[in-house]
C-alpha atoms as a PDB file:
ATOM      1  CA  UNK A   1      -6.067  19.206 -26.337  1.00  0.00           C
ATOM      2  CA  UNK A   2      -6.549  15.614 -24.312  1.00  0.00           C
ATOM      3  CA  UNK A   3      -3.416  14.268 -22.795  1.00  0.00           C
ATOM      4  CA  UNK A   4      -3.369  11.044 -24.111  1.00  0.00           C
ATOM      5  CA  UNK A   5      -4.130   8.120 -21.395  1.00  0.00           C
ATOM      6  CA  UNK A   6      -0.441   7.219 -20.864  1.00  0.00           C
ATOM      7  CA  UNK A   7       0.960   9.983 -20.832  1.00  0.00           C
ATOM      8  CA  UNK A   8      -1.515  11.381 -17.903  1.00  0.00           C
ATOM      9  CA  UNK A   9       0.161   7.586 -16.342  1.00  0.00           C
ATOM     10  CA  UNK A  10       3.627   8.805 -16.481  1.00  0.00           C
ATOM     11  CA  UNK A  11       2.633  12.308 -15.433  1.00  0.00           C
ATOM     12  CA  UNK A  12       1.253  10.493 -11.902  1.00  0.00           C
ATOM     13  CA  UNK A  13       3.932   8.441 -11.769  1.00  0.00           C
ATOM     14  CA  UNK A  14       6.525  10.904 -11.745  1.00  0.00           C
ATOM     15  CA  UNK A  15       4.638  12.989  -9.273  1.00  0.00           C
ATOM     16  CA  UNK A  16       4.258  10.209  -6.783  1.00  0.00           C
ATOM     17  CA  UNK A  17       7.747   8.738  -6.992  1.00  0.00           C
ATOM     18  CA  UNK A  18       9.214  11.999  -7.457  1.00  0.00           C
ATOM     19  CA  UNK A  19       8.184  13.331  -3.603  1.00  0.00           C
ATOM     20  CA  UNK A  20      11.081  13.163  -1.290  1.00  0.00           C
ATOM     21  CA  UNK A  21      10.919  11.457   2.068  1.00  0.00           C
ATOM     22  CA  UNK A  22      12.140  15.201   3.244  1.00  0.00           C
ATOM     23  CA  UNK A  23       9.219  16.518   1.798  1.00  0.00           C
ATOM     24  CA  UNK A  24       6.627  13.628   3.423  1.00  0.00           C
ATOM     25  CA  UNK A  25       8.300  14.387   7.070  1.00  0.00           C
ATOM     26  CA  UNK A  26       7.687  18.538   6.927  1.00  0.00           C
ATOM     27  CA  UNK A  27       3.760  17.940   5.703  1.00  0.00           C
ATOM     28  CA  UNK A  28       3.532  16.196   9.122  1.00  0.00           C
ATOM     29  CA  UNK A  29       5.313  18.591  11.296  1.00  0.00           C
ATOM     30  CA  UNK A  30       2.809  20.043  14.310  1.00  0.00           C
ATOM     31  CA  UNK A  31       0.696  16.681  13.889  1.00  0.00           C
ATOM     32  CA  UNK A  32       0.196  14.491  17.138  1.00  0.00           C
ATOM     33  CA  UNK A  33       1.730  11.239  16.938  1.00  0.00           C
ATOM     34  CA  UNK A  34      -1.738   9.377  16.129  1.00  0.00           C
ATOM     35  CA  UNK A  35      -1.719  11.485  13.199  1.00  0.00           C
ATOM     36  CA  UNK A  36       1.698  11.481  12.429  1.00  0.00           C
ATOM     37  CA  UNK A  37       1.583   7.448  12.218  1.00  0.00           C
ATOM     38  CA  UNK A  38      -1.799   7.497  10.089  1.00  0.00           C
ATOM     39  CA  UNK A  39      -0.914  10.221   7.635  1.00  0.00           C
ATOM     40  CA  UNK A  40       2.501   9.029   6.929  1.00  0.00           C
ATOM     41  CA  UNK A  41       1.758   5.528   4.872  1.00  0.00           C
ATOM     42  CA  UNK A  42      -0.235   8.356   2.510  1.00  0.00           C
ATOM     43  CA  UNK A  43       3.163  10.341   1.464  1.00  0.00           C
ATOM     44  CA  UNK A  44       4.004   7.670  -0.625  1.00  0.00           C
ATOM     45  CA  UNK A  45       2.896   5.158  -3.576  1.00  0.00           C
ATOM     46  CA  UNK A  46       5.484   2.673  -2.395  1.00  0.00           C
ATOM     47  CA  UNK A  47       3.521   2.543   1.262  1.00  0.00           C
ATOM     48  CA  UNK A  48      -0.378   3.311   0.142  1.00  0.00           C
ATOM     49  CA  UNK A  49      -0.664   1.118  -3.030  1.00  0.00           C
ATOM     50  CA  UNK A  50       0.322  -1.740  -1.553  1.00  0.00           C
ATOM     51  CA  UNK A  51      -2.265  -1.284   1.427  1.00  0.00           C
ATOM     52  CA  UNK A  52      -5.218  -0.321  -0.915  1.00  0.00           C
ATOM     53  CA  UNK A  53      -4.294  -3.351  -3.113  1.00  0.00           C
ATOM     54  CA  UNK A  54      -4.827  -5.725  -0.313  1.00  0.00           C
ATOM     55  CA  UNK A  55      -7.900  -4.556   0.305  1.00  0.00           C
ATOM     56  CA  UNK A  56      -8.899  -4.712  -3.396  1.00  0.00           C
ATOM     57  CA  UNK A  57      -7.635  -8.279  -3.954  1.00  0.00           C
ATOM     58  CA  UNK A  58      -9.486  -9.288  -0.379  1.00  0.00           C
ATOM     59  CA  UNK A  59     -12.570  -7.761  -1.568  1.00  0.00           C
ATOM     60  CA  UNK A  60     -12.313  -9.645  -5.321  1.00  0.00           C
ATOM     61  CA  UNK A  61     -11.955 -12.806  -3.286  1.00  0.00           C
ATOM     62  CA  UNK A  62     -15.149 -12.259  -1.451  1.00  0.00           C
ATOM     63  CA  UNK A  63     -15.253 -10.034   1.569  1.00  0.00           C
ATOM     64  CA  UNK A  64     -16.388 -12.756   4.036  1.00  0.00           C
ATOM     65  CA  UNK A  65     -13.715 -15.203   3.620  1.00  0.00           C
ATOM     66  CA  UNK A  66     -11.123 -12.217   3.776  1.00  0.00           C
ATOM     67  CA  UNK A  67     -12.349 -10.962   6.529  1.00  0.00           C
ATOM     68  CA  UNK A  68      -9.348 -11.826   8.894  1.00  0.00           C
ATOM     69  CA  UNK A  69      -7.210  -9.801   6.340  1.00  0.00           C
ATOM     70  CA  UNK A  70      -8.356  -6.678   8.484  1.00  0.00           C
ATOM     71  CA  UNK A  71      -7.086  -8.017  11.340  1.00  0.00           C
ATOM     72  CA  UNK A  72      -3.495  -9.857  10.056  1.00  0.00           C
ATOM     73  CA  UNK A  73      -2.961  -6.284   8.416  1.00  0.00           C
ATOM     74  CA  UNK A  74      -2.633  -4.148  11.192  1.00  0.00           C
ATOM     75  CA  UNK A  75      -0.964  -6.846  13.357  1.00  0.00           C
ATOM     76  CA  UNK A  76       1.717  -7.035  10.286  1.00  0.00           C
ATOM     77  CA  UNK A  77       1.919  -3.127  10.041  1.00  0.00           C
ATOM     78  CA  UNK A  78       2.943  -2.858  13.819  1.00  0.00           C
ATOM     79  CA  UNK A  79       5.011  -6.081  13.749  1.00  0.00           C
ATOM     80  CA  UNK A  80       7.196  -4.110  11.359  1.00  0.00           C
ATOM     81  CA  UNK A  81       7.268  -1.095  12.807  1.00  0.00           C
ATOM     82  CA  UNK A  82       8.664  -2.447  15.927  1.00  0.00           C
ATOM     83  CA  UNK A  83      10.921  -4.489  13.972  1.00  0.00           C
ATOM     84  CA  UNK A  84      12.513  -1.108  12.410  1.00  0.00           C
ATOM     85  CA  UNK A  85      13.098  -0.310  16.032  1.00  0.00           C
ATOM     86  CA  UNK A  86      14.966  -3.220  16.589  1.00  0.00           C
ATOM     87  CA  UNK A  87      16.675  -3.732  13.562  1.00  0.00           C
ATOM     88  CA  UNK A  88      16.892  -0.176  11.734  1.00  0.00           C
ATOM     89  CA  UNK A  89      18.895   0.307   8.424  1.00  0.00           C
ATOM     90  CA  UNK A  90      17.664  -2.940   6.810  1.00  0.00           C
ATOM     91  CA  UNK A  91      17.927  -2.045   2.671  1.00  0.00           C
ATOM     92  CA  UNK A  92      14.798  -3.119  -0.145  1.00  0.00           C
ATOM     93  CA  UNK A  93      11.950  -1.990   1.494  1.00  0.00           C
ATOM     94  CA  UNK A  94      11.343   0.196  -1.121  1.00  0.00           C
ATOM     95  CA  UNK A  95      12.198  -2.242  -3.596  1.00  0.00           C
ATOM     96  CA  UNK A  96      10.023  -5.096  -1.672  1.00  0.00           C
ATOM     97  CA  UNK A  97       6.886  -2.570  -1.473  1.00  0.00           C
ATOM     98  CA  UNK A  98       6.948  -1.985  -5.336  1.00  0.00           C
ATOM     99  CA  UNK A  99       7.323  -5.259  -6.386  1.00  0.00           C
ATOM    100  CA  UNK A 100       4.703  -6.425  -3.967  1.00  0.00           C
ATOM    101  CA  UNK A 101       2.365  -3.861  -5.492  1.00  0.00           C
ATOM    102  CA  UNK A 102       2.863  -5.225  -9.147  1.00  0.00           C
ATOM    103  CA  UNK A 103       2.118  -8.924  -7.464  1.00  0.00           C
ATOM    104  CA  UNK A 104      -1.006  -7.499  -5.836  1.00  0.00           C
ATOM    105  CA  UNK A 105      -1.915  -6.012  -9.272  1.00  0.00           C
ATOM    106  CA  UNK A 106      -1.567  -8.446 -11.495  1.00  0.00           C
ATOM    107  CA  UNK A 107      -3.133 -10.877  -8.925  1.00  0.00           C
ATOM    108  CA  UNK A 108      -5.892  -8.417  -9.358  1.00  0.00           C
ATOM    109  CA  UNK A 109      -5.952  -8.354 -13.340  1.00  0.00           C
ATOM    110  CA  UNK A 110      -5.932 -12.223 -13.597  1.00  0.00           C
ATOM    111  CA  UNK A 111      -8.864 -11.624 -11.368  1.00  0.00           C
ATOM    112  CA  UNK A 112      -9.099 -16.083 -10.583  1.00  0.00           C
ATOM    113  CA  UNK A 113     -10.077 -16.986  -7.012  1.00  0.00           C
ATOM    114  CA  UNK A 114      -7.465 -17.329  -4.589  1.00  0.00           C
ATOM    115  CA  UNK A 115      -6.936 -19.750  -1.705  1.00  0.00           C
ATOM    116  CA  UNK A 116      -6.003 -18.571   1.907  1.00  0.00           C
ATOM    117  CA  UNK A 117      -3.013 -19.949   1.835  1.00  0.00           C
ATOM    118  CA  UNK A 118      -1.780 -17.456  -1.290  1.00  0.00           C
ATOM    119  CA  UNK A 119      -3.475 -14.516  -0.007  1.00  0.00           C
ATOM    120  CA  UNK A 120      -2.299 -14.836   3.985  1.00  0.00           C
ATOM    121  CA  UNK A 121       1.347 -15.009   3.277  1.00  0.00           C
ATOM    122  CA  UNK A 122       1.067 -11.856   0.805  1.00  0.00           C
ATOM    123  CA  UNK A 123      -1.141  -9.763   3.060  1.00  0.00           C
ATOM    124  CA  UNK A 124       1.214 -10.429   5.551  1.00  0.00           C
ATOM    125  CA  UNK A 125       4.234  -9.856   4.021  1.00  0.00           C
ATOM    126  CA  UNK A 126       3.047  -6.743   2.820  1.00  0.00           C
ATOM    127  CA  UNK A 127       1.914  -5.132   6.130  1.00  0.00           C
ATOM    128  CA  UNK A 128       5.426  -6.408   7.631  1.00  0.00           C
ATOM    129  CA  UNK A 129       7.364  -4.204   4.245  1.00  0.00           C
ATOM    130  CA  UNK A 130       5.224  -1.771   4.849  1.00  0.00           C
ATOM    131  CA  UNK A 131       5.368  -1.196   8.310  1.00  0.00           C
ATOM    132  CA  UNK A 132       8.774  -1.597   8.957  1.00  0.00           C
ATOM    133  CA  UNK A 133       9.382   1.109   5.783  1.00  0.00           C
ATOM    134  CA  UNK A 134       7.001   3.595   8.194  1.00  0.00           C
ATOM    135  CA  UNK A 135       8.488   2.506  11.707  1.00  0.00           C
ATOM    136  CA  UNK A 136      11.577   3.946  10.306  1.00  0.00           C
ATOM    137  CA  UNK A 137      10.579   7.216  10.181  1.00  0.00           C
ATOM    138  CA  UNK A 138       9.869   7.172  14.449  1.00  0.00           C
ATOM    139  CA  UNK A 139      12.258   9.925  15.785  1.00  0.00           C
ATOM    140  CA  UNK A 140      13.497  10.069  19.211  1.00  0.00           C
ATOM    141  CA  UNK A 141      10.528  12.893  19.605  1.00  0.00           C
ATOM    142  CA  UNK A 142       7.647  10.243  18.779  1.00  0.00           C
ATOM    143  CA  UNK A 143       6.193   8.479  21.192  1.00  0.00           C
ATOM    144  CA  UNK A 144       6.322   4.877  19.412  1.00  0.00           C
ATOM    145  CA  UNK A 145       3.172   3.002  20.531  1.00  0.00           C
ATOM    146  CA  UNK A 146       1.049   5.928  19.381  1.00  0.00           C
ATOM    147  CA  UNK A 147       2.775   6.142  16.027  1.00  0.00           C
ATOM    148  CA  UNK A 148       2.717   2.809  15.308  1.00  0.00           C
ATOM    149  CA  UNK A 149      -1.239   2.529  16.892  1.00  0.00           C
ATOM    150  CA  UNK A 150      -1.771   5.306  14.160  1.00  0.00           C
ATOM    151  CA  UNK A 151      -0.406   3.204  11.701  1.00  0.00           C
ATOM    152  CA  UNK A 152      -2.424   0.148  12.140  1.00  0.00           C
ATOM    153  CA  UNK A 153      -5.502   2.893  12.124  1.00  0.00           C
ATOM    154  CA  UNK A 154      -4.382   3.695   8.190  1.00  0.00           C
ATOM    155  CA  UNK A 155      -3.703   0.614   7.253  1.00  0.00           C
ATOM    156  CA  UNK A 156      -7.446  -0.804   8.346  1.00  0.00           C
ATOM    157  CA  UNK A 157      -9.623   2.562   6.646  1.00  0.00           C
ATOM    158  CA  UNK A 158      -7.073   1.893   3.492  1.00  0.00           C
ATOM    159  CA  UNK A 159      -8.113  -2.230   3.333  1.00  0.00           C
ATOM    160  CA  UNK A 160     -11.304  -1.507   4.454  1.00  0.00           C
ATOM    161  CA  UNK A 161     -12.471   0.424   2.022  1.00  0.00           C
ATOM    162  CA  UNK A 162     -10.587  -1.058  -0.918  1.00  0.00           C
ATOM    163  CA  UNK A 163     -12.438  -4.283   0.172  1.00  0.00           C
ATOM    164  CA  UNK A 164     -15.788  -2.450   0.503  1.00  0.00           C
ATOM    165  CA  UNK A 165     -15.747  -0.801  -2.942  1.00  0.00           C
ATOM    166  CA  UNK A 166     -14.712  -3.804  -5.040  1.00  0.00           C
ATOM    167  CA  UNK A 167     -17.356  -6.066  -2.847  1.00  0.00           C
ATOM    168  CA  UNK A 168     -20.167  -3.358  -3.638  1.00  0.00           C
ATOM    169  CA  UNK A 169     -18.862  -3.077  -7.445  1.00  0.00           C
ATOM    170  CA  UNK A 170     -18.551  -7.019  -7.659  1.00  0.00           C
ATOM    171  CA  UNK A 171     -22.821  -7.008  -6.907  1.00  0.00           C
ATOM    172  CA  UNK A 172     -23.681  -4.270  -9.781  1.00  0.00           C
ATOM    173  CA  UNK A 173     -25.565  -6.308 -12.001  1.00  0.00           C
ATOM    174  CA  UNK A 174     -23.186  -4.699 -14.981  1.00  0.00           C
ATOM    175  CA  UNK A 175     -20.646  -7.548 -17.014  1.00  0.00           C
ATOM    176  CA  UNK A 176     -18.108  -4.833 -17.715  1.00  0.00           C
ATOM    177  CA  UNK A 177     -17.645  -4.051 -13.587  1.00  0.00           C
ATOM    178  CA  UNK A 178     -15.477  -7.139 -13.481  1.00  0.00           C
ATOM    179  CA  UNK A 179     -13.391  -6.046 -16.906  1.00  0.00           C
ATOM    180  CA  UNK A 180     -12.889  -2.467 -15.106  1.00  0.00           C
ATOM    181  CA  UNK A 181     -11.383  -4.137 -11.887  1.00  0.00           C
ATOM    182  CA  UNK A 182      -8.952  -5.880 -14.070  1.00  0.00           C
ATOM    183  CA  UNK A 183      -8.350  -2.800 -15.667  1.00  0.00           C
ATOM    184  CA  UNK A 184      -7.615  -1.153 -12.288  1.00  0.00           C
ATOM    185  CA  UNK A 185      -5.382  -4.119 -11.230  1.00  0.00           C
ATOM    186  CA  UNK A 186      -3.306  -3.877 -15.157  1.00  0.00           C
ATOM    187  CA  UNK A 187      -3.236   0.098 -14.144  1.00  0.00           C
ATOM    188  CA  UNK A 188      -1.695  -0.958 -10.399  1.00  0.00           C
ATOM    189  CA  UNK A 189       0.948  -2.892 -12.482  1.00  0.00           C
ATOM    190  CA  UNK A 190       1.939   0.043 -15.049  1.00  0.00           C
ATOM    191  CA  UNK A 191       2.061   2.628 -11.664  1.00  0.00           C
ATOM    192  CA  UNK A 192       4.245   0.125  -9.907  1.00  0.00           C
ATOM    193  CA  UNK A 193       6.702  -0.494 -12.873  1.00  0.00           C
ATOM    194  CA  UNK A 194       6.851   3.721 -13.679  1.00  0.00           C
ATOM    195  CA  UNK A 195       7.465   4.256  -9.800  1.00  0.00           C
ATOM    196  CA  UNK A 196       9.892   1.641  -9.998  1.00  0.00           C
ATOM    197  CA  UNK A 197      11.886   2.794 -13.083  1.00  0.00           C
ATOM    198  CA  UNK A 198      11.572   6.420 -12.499  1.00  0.00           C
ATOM    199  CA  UNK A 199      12.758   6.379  -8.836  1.00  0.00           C
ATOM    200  CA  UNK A 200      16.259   5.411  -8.881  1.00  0.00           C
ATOM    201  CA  UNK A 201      17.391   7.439  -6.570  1.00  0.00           C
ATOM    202  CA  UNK A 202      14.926   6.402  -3.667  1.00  0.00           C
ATOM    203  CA  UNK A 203      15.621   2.566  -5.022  1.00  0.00           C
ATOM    204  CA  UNK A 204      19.427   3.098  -4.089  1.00  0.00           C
ATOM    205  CA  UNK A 205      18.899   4.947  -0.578  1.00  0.00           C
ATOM    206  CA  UNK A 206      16.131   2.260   0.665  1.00  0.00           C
END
């Protein structure tokens, strides 16, 4: 029997905001710092989907004129990573990350062209959430530069190829390729608010 299209929704969504930060740290156990930095934003939806999103709306907006996006992103990631160094134990990232990601969605469902001065600000502000929500996780046994250089390294394959694949799709000489990227941006949205409502407990501890 087919699980029905929402329920396979919730079924993700629980998975994804249901993996403990605990859990995320012993995956990367025995991993060099580089790697430690790069595979960490992956652990979980409230890092990745906002990253992939960027690249998505950048790459709806037309790849060319977002091009500095994969340069402001990494620059953001590592400005907040070394921000969590400085000032550790600031509360909402979490909270910030998943409400950024239903922005970036939606953005992405209304699918309307977007000036610089909208999309900037938000890339920025995401890779600044982001990055300071991953900086935290630097332990006195990780070397910091090569974390955070790992990091930035994520963050640009993440936004690259989210901008690449809408960019190709965007070309396909198909009418319903521009419904299905609204789709994807609605679906962004739903993942966001399940995450949100589901993890209450990593809402409260952020």
């Amino acid at each position: 029997m087919r699980c029905r299209p929402s329920r396979q929704l919730a079924i993700a969504a629980v998975l994804l905001g249901s993996s403990s930060s605990c859990f995320a740290h012993a995956a990367l156990q025995g991993a060099g710092d580089f790697y430690a930095g790069a595979l960490h934003p992956l652990t979980s939806p409230e890092h990745m989907l906002p990253l992939l999103l960027t690249g998505l709306l950048a790459g709806q907006n037309g790849h060319k004129r977002m091009s500095f996006t994969l340069l402001l992103l990494p620059l953001a990631l590592a400005a907040g990573a070394v921000m969590a160094l400085l000032l550790p134990g600031l509360p909402g990232a979490f909270l910030v990350a998943m409400v950024l990601s239903v922005l970036l969605g939606a953005l992405l469902a209304w699918a309307r062209p977007l000036p610089i001065a909208v999309t900037a600000p938000l890339v920025l502000l995401c890779g600044v959430v982001v990055g300071y929500a991953n900086g935290s996780a630097i332990s006195a046994d990780i070397h910091p530069a090569i974390f955070i250089a790992g990091l930035m390294a994520a963050g640009l394959l993440l936004q690259a190829y989210g901008m690449a694949l809408i960019s190709w799709l965007l070309t396909l000489p198909w009418g319903w390729v521009g419904i299905a990227v609204r789709v994807l941006g609605s679906w962004s949205i739903a993942i966001g608010l399940l995450v949100l409502t589901l993890s209450h407990r990593a809402l409260l501890l952020s």
